[in-house]
Every structure is written in C-alpha cells, then in structure tokens.
N, C-alpha and C. Protein backbone atom coordinates (compact mmCIF):
# COMPACT_ATOMS: atom_id res chain seq x y z
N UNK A 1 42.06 -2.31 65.09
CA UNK A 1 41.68 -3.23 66.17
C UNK A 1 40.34 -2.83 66.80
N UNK A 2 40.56 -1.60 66.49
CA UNK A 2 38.72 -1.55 67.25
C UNK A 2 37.93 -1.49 66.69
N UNK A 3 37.64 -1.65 65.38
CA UNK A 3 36.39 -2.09 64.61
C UNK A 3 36.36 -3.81 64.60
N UNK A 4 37.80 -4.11 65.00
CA UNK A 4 37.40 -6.03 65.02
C UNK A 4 36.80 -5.82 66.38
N UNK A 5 36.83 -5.46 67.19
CA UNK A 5 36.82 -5.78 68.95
C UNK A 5 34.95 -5.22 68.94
N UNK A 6 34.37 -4.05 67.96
CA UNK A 6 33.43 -3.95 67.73
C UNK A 6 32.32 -4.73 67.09
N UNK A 7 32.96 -5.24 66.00
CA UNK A 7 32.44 -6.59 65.26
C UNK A 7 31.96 -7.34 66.06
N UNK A 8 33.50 -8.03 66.75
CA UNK A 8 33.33 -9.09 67.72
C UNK A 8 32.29 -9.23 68.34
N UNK A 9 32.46 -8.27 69.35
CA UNK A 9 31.64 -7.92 70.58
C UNK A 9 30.03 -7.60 70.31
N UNK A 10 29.75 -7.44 68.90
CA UNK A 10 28.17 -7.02 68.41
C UNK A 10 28.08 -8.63 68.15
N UNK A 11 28.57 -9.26 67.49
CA UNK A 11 28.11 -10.30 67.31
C UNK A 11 27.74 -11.08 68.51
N UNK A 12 28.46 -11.14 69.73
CA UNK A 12 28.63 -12.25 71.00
C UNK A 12 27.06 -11.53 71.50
N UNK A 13 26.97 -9.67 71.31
CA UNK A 13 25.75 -9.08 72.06
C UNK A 13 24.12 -9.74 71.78
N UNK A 14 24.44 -9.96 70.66
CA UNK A 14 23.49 -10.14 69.65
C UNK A 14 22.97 -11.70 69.46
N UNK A 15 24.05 -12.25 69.81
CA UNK A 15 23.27 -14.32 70.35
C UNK A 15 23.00 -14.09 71.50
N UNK A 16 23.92 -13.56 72.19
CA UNK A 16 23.79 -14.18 73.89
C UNK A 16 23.64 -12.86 74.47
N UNK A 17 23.42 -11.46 74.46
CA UNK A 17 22.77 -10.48 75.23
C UNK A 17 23.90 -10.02 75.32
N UNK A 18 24.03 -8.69 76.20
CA UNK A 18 24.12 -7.89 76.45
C UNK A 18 24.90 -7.72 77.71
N UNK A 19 24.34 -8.21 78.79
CA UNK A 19 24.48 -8.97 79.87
C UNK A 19 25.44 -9.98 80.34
N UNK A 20 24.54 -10.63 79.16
CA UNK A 20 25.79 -12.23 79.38
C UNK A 20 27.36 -12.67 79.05
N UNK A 21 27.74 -11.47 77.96
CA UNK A 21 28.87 -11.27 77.63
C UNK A 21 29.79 -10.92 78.44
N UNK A 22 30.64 -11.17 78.67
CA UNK A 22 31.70 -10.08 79.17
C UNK A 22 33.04 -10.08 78.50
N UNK A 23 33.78 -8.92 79.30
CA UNK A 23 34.57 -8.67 78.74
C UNK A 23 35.71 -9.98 78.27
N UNK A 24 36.14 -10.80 79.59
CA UNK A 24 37.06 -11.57 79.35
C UNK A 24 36.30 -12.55 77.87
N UNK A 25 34.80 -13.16 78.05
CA UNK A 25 34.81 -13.34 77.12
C UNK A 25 34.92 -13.27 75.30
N UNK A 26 34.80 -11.88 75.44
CA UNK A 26 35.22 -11.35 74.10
C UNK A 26 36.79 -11.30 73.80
N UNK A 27 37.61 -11.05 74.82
CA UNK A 27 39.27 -11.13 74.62
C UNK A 27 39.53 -12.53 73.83
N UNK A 28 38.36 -13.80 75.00
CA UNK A 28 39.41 -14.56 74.41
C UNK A 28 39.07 -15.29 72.98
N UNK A 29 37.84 -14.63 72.64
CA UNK A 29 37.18 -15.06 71.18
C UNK A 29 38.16 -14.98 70.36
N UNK A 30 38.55 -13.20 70.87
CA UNK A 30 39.67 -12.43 69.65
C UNK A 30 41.17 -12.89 70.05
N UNK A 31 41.21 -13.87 70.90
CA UNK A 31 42.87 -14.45 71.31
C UNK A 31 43.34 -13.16 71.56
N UNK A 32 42.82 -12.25 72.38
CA UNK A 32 43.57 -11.01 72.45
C UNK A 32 43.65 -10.61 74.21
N UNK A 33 44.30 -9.94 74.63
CA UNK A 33 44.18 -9.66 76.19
C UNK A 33 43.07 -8.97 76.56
N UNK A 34 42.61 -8.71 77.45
CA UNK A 34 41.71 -7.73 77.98
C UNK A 34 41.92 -6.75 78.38
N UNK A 35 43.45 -6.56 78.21
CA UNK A 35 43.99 -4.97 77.97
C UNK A 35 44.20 -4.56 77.29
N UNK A 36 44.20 -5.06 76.31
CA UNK A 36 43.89 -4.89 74.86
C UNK A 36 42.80 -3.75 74.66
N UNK A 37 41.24 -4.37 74.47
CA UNK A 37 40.06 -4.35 74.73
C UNK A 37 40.20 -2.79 75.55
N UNK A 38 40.86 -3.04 76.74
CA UNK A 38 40.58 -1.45 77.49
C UNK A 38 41.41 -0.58 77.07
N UNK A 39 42.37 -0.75 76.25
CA UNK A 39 43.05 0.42 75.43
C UNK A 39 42.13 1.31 74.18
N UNK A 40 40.95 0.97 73.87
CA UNK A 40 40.12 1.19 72.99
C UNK A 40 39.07 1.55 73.64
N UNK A 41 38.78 0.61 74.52
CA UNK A 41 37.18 1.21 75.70
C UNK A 41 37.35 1.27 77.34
N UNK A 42 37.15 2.30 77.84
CA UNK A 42 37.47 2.34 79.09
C UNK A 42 37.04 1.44 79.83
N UNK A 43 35.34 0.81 79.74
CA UNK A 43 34.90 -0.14 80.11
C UNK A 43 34.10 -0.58 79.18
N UNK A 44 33.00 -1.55 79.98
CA UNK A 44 31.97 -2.35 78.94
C UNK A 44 31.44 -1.93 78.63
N UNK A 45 30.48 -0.40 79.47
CA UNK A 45 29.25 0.23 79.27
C UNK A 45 29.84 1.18 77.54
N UNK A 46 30.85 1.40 77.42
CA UNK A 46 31.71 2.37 76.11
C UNK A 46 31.83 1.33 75.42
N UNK A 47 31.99 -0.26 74.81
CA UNK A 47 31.98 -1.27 73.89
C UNK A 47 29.98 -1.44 73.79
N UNK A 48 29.47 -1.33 74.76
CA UNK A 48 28.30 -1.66 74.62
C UNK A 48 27.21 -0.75 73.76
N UNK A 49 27.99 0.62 73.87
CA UNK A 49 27.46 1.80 73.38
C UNK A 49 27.74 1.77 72.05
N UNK A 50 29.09 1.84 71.98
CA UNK A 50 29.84 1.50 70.23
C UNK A 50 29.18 0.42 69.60
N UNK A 51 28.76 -0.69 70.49
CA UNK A 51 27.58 -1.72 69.46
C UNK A 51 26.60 -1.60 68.88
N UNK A 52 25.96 -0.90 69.77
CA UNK A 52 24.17 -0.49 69.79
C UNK A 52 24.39 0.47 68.42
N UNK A 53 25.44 1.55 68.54
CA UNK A 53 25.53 2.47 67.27
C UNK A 53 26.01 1.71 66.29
N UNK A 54 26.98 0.82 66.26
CA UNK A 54 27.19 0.38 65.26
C UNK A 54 25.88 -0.82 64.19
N UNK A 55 25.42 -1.13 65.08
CA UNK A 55 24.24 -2.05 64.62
C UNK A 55 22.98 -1.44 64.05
N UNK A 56 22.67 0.13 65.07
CA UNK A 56 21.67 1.12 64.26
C UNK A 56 22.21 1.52 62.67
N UNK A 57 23.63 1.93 62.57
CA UNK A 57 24.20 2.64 61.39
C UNK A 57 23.76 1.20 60.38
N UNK A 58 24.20 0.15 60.72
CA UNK A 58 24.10 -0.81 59.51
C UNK A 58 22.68 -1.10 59.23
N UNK A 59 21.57 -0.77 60.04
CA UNK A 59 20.84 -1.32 59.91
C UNK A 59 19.88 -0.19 58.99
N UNK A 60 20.12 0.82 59.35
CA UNK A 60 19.92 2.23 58.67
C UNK A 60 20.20 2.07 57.38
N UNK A 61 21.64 1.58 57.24
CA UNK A 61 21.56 1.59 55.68
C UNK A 61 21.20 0.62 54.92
N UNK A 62 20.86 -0.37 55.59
CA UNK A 62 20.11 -1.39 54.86
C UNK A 62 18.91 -1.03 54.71
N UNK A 63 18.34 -0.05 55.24
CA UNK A 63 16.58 0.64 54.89
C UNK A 63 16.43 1.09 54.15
N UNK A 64 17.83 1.79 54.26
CA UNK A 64 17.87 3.08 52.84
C UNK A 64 18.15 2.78 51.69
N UNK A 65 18.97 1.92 51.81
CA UNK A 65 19.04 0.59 50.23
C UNK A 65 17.77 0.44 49.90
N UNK A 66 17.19 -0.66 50.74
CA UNK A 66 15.47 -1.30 50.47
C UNK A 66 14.95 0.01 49.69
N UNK A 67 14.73 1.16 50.43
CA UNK A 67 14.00 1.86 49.99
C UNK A 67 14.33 2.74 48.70
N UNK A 68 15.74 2.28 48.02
CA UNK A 68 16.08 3.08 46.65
C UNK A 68 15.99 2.10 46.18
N UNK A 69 15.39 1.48 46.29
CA UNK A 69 14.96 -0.21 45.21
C UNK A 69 13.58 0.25 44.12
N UNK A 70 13.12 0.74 44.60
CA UNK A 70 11.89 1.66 43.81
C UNK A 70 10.50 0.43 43.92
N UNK A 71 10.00 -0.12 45.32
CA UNK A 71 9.05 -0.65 45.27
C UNK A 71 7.90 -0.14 45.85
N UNK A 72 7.20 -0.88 45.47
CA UNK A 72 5.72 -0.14 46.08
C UNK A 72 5.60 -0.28 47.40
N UNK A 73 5.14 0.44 48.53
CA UNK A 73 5.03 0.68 49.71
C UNK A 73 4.81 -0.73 50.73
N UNK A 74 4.08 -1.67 50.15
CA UNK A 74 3.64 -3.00 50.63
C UNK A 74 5.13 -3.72 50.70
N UNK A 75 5.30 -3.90 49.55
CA UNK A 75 6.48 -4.75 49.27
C UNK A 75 7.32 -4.32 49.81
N UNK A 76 8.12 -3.12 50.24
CA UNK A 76 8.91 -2.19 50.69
C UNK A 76 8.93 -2.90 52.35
N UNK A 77 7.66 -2.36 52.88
CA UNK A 77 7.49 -3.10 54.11
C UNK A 77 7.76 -4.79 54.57
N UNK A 78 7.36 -5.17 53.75
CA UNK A 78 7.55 -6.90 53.95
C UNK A 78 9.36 -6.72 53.76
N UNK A 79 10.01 -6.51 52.43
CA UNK A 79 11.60 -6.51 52.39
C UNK A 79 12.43 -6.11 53.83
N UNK A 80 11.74 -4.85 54.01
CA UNK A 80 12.63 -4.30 55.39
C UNK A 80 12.36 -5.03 56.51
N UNK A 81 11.12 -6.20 56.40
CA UNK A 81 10.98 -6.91 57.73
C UNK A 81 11.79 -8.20 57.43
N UNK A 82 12.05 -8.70 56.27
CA UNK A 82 13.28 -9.61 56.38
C UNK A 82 14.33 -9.42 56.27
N UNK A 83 14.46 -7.98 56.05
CA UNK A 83 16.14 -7.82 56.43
C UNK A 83 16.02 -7.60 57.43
N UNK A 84 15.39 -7.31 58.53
CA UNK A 84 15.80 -6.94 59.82
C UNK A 84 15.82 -8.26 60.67
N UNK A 85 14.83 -9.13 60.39
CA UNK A 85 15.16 -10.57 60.86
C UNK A 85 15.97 -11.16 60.38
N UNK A 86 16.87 -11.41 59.48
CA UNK A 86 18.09 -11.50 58.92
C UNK A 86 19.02 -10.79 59.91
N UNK A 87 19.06 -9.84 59.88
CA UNK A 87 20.26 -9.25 60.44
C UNK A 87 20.74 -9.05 61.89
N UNK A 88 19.29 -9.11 62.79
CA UNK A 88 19.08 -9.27 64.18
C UNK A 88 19.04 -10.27 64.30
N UNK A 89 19.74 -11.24 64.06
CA UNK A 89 19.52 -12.77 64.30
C UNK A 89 17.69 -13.07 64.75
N UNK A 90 16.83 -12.79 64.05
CA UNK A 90 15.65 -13.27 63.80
C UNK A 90 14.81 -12.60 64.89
N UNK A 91 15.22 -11.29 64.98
CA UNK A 91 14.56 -10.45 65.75
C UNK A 91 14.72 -11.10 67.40
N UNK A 92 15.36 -11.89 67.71
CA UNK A 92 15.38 -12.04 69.19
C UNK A 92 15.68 -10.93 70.09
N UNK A 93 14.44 -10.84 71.31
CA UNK A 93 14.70 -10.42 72.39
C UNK A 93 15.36 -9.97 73.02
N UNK A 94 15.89 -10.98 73.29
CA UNK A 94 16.67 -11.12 74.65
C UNK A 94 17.79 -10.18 74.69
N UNK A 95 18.57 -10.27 73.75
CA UNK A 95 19.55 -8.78 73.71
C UNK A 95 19.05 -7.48 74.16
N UNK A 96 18.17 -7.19 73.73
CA UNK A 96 16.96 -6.05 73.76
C UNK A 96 16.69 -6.01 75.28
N UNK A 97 16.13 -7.18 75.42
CA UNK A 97 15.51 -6.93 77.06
C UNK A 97 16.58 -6.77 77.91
N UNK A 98 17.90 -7.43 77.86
CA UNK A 98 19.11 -7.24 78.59
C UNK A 98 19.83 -5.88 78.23
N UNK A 99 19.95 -5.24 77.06
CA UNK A 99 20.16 -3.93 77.25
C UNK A 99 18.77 -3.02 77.79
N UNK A 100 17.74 -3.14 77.94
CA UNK A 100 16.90 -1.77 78.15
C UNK A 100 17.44 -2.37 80.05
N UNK A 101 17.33 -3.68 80.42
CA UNK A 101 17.52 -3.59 81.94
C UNK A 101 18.47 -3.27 82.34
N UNK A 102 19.74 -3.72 81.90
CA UNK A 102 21.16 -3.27 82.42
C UNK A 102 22.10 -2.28 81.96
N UNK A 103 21.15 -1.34 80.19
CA UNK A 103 21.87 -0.59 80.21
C UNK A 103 20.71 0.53 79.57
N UNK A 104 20.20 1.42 80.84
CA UNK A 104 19.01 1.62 80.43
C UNK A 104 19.09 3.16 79.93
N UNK A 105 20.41 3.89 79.66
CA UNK A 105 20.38 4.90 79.51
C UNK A 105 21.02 5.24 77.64
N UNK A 106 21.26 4.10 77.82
CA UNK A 106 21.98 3.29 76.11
C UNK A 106 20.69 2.66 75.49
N UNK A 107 19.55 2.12 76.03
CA UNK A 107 19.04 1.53 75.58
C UNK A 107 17.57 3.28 75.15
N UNK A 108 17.62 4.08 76.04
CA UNK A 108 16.74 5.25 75.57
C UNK A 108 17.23 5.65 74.33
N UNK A 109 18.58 6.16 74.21
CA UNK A 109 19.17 6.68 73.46
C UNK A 109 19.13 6.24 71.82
N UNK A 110 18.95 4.48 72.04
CA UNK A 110 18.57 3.89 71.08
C UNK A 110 17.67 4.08 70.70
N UNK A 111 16.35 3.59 71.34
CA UNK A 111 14.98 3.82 70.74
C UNK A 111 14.51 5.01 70.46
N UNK A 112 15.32 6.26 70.83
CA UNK A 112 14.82 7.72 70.19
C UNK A 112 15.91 7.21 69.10
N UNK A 113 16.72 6.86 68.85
CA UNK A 113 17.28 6.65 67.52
C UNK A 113 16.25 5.93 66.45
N UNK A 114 16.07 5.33 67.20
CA UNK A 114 15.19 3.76 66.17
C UNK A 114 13.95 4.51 66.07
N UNK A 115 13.21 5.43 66.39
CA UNK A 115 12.23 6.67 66.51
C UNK A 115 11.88 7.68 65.41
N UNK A 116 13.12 7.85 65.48
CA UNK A 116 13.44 9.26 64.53
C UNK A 116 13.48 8.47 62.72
N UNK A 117 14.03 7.27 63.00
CA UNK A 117 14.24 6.13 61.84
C UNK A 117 12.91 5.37 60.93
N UNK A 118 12.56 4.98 62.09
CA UNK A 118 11.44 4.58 61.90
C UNK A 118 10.45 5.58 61.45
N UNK A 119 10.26 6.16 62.30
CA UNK A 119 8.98 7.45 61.95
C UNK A 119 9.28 7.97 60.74
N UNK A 120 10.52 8.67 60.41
CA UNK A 120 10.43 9.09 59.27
C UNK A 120 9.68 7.90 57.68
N UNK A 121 11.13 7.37 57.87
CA UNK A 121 10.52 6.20 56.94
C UNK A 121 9.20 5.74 56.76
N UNK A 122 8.74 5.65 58.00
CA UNK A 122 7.00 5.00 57.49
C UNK A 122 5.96 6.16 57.11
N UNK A 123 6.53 7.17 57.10
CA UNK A 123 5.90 8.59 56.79
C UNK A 123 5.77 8.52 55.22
N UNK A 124 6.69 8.82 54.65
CA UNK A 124 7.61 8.03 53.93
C UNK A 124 6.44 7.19 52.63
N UNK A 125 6.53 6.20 53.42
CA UNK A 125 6.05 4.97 52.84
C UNK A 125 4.76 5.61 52.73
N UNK A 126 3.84 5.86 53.88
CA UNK A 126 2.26 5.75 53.95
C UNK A 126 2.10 6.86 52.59
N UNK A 127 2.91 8.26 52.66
CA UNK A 127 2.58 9.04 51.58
C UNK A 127 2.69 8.73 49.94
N UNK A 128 3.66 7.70 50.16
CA UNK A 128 3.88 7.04 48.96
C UNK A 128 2.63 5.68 48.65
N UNK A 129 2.07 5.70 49.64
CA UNK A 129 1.27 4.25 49.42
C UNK A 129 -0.29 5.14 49.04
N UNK A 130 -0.10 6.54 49.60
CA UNK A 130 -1.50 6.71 49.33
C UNK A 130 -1.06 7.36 47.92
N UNK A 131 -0.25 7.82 47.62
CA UNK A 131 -0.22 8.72 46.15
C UNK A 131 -0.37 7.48 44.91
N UNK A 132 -0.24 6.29 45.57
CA UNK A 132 -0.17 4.85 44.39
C UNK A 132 -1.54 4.44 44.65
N UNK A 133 -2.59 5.20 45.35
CA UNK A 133 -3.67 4.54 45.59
C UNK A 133 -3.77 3.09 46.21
N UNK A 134 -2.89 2.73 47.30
CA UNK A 134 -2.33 1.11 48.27
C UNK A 134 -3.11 1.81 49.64
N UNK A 135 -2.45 3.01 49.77
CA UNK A 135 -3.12 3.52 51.35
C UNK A 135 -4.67 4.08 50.99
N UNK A 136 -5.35 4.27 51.86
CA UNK A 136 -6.49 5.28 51.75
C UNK A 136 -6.22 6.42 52.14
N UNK A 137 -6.71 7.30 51.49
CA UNK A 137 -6.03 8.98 51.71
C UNK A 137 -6.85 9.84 53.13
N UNK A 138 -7.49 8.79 53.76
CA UNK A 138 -8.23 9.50 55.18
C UNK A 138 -7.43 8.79 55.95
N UNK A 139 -6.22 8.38 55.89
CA UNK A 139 -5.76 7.73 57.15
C UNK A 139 -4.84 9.11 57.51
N UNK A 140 -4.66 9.18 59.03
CA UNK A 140 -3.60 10.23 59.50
C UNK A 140 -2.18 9.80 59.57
N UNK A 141 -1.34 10.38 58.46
CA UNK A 141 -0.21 9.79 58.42
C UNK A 141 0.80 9.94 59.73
N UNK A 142 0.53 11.10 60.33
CA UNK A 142 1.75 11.31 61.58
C UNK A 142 1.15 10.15 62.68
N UNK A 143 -0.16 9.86 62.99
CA UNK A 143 -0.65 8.67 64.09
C UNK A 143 0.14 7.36 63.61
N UNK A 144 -0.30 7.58 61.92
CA UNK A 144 -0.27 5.82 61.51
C UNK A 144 1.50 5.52 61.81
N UNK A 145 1.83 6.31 61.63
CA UNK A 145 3.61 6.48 61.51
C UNK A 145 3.85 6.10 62.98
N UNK A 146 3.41 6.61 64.13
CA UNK A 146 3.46 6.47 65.43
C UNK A 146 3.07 5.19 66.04
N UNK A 147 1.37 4.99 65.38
CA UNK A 147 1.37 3.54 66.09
C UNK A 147 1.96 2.41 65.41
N UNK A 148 2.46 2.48 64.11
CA UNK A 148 3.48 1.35 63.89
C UNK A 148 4.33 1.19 64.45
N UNK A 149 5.38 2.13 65.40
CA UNK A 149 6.52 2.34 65.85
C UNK A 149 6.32 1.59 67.36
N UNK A 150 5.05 2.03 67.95
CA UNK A 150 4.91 1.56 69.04
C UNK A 150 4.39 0.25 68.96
N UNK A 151 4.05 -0.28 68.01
CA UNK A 151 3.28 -1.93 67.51
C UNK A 151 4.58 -2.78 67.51
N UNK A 152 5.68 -2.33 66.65
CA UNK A 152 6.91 -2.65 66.23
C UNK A 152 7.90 -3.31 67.37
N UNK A 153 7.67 -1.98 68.27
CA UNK A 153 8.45 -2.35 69.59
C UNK A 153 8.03 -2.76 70.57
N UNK A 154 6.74 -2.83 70.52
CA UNK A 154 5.94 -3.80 71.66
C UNK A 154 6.15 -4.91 71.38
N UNK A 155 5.85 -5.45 70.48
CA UNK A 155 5.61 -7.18 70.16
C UNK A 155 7.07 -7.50 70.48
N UNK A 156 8.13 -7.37 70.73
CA UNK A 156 9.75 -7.64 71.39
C UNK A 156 9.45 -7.69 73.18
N UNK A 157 8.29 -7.07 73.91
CA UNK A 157 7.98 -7.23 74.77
C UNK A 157 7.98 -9.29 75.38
N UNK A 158 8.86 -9.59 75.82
CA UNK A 158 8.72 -11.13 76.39
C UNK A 158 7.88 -11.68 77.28
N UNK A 159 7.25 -10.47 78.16
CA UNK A 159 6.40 -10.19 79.04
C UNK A 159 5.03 -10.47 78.65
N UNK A 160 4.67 -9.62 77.25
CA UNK A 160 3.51 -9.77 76.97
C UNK A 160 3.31 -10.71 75.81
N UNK A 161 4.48 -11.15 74.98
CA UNK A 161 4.64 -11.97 73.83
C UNK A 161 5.56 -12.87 74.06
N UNK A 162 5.22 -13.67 75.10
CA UNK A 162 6.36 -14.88 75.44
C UNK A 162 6.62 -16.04 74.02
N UNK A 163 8.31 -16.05 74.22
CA UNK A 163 8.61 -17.23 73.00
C UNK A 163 7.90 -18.43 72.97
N UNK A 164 7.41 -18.80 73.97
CA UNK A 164 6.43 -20.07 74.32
C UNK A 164 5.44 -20.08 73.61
N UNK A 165 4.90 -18.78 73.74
CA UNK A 165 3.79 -18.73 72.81
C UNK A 165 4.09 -18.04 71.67
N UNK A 166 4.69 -17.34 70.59
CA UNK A 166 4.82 -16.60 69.77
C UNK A 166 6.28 -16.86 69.06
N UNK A 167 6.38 -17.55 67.91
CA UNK A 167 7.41 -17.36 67.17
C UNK A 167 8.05 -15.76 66.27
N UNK A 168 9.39 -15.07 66.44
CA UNK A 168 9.46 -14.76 65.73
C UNK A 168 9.05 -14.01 64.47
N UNK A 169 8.93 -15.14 63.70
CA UNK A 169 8.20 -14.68 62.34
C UNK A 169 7.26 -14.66 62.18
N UNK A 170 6.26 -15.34 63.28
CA UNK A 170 4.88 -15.75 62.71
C UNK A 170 4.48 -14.17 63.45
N UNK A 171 5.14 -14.07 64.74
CA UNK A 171 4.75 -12.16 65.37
C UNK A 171 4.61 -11.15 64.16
N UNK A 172 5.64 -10.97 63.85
CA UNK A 172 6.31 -9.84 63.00
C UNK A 172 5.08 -10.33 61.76
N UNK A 173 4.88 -11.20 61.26
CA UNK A 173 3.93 -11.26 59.53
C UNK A 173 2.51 -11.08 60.10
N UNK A 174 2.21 -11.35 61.69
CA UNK A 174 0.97 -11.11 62.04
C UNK A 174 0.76 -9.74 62.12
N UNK A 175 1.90 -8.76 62.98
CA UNK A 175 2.01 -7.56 62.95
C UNK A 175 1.51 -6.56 61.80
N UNK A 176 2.50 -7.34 60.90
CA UNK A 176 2.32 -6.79 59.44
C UNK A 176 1.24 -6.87 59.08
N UNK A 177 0.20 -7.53 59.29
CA UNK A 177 -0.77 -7.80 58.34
C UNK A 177 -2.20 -6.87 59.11
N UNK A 178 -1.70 -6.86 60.64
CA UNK A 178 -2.89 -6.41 61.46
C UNK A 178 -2.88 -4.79 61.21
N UNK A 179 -1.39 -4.15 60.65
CA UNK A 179 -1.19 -2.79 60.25
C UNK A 179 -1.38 -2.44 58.97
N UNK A 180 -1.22 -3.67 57.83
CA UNK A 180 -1.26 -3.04 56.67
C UNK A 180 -3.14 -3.04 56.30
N UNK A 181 -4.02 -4.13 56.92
CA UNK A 181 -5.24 -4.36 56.57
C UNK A 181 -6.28 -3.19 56.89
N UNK A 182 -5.66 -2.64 58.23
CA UNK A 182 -6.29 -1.45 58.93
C UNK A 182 -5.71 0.04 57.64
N UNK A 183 -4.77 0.11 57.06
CA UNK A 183 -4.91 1.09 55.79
C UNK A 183 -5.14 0.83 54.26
N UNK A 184 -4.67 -0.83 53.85
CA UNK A 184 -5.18 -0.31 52.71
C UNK A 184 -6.52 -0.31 51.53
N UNK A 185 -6.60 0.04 50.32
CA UNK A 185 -7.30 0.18 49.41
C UNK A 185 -7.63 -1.39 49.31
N UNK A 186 -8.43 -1.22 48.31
CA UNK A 186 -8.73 -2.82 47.60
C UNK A 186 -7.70 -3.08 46.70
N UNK A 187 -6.88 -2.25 46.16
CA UNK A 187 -6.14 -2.56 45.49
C UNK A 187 -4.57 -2.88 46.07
N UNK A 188 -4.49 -1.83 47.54
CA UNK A 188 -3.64 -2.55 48.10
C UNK A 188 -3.43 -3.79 48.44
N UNK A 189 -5.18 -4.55 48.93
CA UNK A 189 -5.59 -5.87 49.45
C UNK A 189 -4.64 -6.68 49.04
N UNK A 190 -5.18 -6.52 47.29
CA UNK A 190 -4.63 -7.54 46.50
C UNK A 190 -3.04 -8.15 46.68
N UNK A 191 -2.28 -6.88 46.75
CA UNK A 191 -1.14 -7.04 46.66
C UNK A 191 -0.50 -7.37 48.07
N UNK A 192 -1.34 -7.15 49.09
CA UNK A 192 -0.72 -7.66 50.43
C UNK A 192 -1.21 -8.93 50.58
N UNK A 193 -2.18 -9.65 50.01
CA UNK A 193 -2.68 -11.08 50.32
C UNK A 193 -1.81 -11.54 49.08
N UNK A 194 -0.67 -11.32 47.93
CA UNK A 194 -0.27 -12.01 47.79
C UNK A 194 1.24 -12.20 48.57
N UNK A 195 1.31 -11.35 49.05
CA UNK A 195 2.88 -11.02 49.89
C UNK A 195 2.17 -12.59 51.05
N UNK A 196 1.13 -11.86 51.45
CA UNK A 196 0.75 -13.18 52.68
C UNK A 196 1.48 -14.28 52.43
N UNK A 197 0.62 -14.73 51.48
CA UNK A 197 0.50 -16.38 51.20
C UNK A 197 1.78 -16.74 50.44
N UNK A 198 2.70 -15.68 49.89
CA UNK A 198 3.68 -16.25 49.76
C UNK A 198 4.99 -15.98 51.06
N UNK A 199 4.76 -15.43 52.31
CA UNK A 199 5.44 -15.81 53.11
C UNK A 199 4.94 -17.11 53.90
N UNK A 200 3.61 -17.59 53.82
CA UNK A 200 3.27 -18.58 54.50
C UNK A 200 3.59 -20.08 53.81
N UNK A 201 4.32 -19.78 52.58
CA UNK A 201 4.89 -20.90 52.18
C UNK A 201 5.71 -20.79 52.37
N UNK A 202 6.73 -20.06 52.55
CA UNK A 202 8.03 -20.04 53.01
C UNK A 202 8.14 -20.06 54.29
N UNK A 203 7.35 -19.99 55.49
CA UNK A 203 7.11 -20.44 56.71
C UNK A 203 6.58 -21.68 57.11
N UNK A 204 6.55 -22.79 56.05
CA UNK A 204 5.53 -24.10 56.36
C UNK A 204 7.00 -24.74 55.84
C-alpha cells in the first residue's frame, strides 16, 4: 500500500503541485481513508519527501539507461532531454516552484541530489565528447559541468522565464543549443544542427 499511496500521490504532485494537493485529496483518488495514508506517513511533509525521492530514483535510472545506449555525447544530451520532458510531465514548473516555497528544506535536499547527478554525468559526457573530437579539448570540464547545471535549473525559474512567454520545449532546445554551440568542434556542429532541425520538425 505504500508504494500505491506513493505512486498516487507523485502523480497528483506532479500535474497540480505540491501545494495544491492534499491529503484528503489523494485518499479519495485511492478510495482509501486518510487513515490509511497516515498509517504509512505521519504527515504530508513524509509523503512529500517519499515523492521527490521516488521521482529522483526513476529519473536517475532513466539517465543511466540513456547513457548505456552507447551514443555520442550530442545525441546522448538531446535523448536525456526528452526523457525528462516525458517524464516530468513536460518539464512544468509549477510543482518545482511549489515545492522549493512550501517545502524548502526537501526541495535543497533535492537539488544537491539533482547536483551530484547532474554534474557527474555531464562530466561524463564533455570527456567523452572531447575524446570523439564533438567537444574542444580547451574547454574546462568541471565549469562547463557547473554552468550547465545552473543553466538547467534556471530556465524552470517562472519569474524570469514566464509560460507567457516561453514554451517548454522551445526553452529547453534553446538551452541546448546555446550550451552545446559554446563547446563544440566543427564536427560536433554538424551533428548538433542535425539534431536541431530535426527537433524543429517535430515541434511545428
């Protein structure tokens, strides 16, 4: 019962926030009591915590898949950015901004998670992109690793990247393109202007 009540409850976090959920509403998704629910979690802030981890672990191993796929560093990057919009319901916000405000000691805990994840991996990647001749071998891999991380998690900022103005996908492929152009080769070029233009048909 408490991996359904976890399920549950990641899914309701994950359309409608963090915030907006509550408890009674998740009972009665699961036709179950809300004493139920507190026989498993003392309160919300302990279901809210069990989400956030449970959503890092899956999302972790969906990286680590991508990345035993054996692709080249470009391609690697573009894959892991549609599985993650896939799986975050299309990278929305608002969950995000409602956990760092209302649960802000769950929401640190995360992003040194998502930190340690990230950083490695794009370490990762850049060393692999320069040994394929994609990266240029004067870039500093521990910065480049850093300011992707902080590029990554800024643009989720609503403040400074309002939905009004900024879709989604069109953020995240702009992102991509403003990080991968600043490292690679000419030969990387090639292979990231065709990744481009074939997400921009699949975005039209």
């Amino acid at each position: 019962m408490r991996e359904t009540i976890v399920k549950k409850a990641t899914e309701m976090f994950m359309s409608l926030g963090f915030k907006s959920v509550t408890m009674d509403d998740i009972a009665n998704e699961l036709s179950i009591s809300k004493k139920t629910i507190y026989q498993h979690f003392c309160n919300k802030h302990d279901l809210v915590e069990a989400s956030t981890l449970s959503v890092f672990e899956n999302v972790s191993c969906g990286i680590d898949g991508i990345r035993e796929m054996g692709k080249n560093s470009i391609e690697e990057i573009f894959i892991i950015r549609s599985f993650m919009m896939q799986h975050l319901n299309n990278e929305s916000a608002s969950p995000f901004y409602q956990l760092q405000k209302f649960f802000p000691k769950i929401f640190s805990c995360l992003r040194a998670q998502q930190f340690e994840k990230v950083n490695g991996c794009m370490k990762d990647n850049l060393q692999k992109g320069i040994d394929n001749g994609l990266y240029r071998d004067t870039i500093n891999i521990d910065f480049i690793s850093r300011i992707y991380f902080t590029g990554l998690t800024g643009i989720k900022d609503q403040d400074i990247y309002p939905t009004s103005m900024f879709g989604a996908n069109e953020l995240t492929i702009a992102f991509l393109e403003y990080h991968l152009r600043a490292i690679v080769t000419a030969k990387g070029l090639v292979i990231l202007e065709k990744l481009l233009e074939s997400d921009k048909i699949k975005l039209t």
